[in-house]
PDB file of N, CA and C in Angstrom:
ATOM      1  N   UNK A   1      94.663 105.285 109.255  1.00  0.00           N
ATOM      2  CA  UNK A   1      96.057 105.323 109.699  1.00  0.00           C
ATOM      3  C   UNK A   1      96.148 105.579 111.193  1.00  0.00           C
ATOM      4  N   UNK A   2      95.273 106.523 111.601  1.00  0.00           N
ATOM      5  CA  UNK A   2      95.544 106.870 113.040  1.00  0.00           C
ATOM      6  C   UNK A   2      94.893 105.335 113.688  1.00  0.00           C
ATOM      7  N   UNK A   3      94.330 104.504 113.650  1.00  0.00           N
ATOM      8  CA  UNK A   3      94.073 103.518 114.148  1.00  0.00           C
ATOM      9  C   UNK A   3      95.078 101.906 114.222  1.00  0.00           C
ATOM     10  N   UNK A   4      95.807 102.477 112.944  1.00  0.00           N
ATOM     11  CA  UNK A   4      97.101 101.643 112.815  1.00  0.00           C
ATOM     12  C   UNK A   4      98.531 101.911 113.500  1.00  0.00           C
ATOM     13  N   UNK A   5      98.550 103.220 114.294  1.00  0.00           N
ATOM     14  CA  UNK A   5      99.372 103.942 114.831  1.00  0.00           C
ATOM     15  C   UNK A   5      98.552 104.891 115.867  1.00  0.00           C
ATOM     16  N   UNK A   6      98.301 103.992 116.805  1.00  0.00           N
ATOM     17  CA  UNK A   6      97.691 105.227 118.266  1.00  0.00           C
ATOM     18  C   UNK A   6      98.482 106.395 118.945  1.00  0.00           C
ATOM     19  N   UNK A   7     100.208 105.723 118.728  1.00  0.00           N
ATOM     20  CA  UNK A   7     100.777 106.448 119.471  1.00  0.00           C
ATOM     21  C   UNK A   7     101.527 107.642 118.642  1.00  0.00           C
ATOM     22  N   UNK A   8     100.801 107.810 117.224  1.00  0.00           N
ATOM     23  CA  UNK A   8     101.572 109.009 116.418  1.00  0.00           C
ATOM     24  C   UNK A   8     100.527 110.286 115.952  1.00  0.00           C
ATOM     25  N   UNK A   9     101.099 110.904 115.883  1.00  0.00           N
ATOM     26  CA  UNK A   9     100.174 112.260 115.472  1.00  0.00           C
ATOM     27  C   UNK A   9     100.085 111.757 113.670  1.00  0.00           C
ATOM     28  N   UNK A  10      99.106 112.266 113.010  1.00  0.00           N
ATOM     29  CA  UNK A  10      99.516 111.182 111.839  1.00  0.00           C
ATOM     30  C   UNK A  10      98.621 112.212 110.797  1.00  0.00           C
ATOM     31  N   UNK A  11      99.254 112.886 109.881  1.00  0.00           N
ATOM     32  CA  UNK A  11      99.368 113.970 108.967  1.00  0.00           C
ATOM     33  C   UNK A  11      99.293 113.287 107.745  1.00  0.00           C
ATOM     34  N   UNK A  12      98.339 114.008 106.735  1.00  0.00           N
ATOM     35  CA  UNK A  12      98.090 113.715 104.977  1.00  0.00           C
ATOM     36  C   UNK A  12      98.570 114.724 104.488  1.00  0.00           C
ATOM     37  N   UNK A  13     100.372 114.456 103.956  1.00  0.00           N
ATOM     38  CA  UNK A  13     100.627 115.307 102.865  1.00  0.00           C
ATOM     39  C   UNK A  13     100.117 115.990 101.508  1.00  0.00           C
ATOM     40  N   UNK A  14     100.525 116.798 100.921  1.00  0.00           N
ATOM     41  CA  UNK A  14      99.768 116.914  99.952  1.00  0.00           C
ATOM     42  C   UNK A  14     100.161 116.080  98.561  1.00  0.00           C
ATOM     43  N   UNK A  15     100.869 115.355  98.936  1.00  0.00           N
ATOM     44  CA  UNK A  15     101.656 114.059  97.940  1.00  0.00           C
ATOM     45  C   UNK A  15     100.561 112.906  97.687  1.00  0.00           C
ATOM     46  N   UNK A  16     100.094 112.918  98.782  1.00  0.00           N
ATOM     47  CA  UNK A  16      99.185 111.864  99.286  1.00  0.00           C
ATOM     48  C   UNK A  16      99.447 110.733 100.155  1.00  0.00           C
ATOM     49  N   UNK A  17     101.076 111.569 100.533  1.00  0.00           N
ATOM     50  CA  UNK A  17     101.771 110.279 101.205  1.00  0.00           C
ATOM     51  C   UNK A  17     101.439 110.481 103.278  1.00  0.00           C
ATOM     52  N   UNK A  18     101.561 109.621 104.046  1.00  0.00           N
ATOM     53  CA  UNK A  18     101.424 109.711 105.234  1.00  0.00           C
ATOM     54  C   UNK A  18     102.897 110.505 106.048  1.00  0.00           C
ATOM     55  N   UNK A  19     102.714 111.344 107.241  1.00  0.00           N
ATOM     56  CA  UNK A  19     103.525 111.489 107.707  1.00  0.00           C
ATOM     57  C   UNK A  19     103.592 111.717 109.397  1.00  0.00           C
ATOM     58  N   UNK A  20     103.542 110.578 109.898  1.00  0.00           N
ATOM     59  CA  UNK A  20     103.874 110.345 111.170  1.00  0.00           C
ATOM     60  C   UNK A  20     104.342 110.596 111.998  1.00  0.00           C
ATOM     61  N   UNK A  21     104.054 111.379 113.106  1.00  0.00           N
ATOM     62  CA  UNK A  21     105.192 111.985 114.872  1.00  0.00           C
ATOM     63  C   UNK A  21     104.701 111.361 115.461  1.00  0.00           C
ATOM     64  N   UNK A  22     105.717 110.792 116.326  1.00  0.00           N
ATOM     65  CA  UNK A  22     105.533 110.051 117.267  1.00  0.00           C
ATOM     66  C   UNK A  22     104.953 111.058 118.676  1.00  0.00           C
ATOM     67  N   UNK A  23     104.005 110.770 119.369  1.00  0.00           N
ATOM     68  CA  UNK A  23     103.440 111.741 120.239  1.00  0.00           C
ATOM     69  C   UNK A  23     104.423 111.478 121.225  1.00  0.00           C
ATOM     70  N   UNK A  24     104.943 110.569 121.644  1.00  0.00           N
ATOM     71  CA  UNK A  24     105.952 110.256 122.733  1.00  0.00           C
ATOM     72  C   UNK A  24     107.252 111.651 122.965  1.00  0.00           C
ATOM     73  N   UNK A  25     107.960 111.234 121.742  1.00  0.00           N
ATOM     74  CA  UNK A  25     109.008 111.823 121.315  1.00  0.00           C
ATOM     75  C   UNK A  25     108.786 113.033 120.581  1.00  0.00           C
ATOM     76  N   UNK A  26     107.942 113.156 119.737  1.00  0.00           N
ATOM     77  CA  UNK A  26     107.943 113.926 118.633  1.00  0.00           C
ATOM     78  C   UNK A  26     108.956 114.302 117.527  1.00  0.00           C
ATOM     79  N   UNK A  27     109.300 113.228 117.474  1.00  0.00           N
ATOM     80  CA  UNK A  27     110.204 112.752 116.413  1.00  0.00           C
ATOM     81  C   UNK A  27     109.289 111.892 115.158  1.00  0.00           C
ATOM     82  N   UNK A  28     109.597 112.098 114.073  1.00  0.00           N
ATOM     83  CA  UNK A  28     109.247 111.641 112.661  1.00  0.00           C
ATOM     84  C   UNK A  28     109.439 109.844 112.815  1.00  0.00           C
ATOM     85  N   UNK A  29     108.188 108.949 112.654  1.00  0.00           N
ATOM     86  CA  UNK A  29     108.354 108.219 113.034  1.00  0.00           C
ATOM     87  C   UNK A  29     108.213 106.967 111.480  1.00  0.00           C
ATOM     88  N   UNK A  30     108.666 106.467 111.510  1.00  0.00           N
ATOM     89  CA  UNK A  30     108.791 105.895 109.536  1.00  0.00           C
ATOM     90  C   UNK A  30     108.651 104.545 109.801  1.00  0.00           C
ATOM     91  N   UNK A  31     107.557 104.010 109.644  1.00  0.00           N
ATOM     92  CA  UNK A  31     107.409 102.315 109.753  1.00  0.00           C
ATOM     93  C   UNK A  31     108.179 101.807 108.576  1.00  0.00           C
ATOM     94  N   UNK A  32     108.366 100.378 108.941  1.00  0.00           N
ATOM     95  CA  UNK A  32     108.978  99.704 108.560  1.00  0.00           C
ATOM     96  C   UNK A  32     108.487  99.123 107.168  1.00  0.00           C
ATOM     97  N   UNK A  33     106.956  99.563 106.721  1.00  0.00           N
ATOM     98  CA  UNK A  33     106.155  99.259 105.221  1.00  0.00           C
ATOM     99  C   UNK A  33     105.725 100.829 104.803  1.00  0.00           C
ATOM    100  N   UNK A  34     105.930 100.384 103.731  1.00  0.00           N
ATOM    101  CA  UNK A  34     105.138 101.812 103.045  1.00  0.00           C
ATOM    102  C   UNK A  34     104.089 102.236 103.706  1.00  0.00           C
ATOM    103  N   UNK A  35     103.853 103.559 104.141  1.00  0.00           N
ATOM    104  CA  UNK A  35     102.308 103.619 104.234  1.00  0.00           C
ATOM    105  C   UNK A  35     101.393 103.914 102.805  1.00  0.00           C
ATOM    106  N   UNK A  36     102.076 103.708 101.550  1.00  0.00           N
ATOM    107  CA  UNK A  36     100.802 103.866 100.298  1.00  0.00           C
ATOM    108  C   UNK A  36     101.244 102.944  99.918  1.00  0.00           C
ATOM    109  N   UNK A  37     100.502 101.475  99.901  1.00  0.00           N
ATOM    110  CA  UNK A  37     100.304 100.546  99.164  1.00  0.00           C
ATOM    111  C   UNK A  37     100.825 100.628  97.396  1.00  0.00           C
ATOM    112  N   UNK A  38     100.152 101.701  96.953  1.00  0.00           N
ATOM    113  CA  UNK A  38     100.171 102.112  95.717  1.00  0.00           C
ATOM    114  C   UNK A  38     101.535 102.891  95.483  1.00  0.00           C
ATOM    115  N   UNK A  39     102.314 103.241  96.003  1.00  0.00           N
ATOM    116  CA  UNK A  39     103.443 103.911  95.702  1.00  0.00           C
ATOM    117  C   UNK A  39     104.135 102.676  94.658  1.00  0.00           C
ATOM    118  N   UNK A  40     104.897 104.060  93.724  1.00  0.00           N
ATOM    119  CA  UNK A  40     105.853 103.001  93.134  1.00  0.00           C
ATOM    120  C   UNK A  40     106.769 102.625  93.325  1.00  0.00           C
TER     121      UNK A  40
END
C-alpha cells in the first residue's frame, strides 16, 4: 500500500482494512477503490 500511495502515511487497522493520511495535509485520505479487494 505504501508504494501505491507515496504521499500518505498508511496504517493497518485492526479490521484489516487500510487507513490513509495524507502527509501533505494530514487529513484522512479515501481513494476512490476499495483498498480490500475482498471486502464485501
Amino acid at each position: 500500500m505504501e508504494q501505491r500511495f507515496p504521499f500518505c502515511h498508511v496504517t493497518r487497522l485492526s479490521s484489516g482494512q487500510w487507513f490513509l493520511t495524507e502527509k501533505a495535509t494530514g487529513r484522512e485520505y479515501n481513494p476512490s477503490e476499495p483498498a480490500t479487494p475482498n471486502a464485501r
